[in-house]
Protein backbone atom coordinates (compact mmCIF):
# COMPACT_ATOMS: atom_id res chain seq x y z
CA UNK A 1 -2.41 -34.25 -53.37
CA UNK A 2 -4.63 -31.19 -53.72
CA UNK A 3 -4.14 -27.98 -51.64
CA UNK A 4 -7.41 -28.71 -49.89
CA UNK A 5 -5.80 -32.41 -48.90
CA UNK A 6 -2.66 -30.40 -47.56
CA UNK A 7 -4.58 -28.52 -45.40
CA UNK A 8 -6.36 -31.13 -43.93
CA UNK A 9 -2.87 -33.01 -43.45
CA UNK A 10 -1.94 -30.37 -41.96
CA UNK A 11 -4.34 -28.40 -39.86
CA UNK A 12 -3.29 -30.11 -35.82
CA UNK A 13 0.50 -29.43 -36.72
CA UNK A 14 2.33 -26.67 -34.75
CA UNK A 15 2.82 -23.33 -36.42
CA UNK A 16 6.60 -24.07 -35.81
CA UNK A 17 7.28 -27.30 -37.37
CA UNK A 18 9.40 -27.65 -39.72
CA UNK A 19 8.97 -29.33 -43.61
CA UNK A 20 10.63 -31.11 -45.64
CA UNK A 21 10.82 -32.88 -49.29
CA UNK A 22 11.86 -36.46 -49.34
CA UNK A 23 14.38 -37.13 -52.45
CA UNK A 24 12.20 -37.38 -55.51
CA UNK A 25 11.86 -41.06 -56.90
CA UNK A 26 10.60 -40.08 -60.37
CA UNK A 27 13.93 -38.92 -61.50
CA UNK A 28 11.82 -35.63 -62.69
CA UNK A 29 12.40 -31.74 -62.05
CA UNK A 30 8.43 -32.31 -60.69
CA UNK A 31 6.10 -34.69 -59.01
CA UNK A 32 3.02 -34.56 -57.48
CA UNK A 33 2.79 -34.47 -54.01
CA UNK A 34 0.89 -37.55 -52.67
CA UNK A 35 0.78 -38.22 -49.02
CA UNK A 36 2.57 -35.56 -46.48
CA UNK A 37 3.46 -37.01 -43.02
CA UNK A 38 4.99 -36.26 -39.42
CA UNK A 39 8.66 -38.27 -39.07
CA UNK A 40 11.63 -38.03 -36.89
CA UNK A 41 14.48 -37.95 -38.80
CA UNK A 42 17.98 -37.59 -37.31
CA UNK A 43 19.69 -34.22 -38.69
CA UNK A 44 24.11 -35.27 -38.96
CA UNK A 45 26.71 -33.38 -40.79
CA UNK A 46 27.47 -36.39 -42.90
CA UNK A 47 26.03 -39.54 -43.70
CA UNK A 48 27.73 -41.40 -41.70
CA UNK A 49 28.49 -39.11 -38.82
CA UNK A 50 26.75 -39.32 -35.74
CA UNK A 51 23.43 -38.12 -34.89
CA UNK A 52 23.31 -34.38 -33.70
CA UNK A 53 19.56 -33.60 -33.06
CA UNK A 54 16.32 -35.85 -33.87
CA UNK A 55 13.16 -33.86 -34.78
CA UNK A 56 10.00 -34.62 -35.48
CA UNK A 57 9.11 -32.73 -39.00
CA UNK A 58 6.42 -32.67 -41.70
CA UNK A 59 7.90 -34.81 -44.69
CA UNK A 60 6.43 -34.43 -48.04
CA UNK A 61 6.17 -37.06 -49.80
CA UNK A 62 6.15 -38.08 -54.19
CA UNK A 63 4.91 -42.02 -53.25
């Protein structure tokens, strides 16, 4: 994904919003960014535990 690509992504999403990186697949320090998207994801203290907050958040994405 290019910078200009990003910015397109990206350009409706709220100032606010938070981002993350999904766990990289490649098994390298690196990898290129290729699609960035807007998930809910459920924010615990462990795996296992049970679900404090859900948030919708921009997820960045290797695959």
């Amino acid at each position: 994904m290019t910078v200009k690509e990003l910015k397109q992504a990206i350009a409706d999403l709220p100032d606010h919003m938070d981002v993350f990186m999904e766990e990289m697949e490649t098994g390298f320090q690196f990898g290129l960014v290729n699609s960035a998207v807007v998930q809910e994801i459920n924010f615990k203290e462990d795996p296992y535990g049970e679900i404090l907050s859900r948030e919708k958040v921009l997820v960045l994405k290797e695959v």
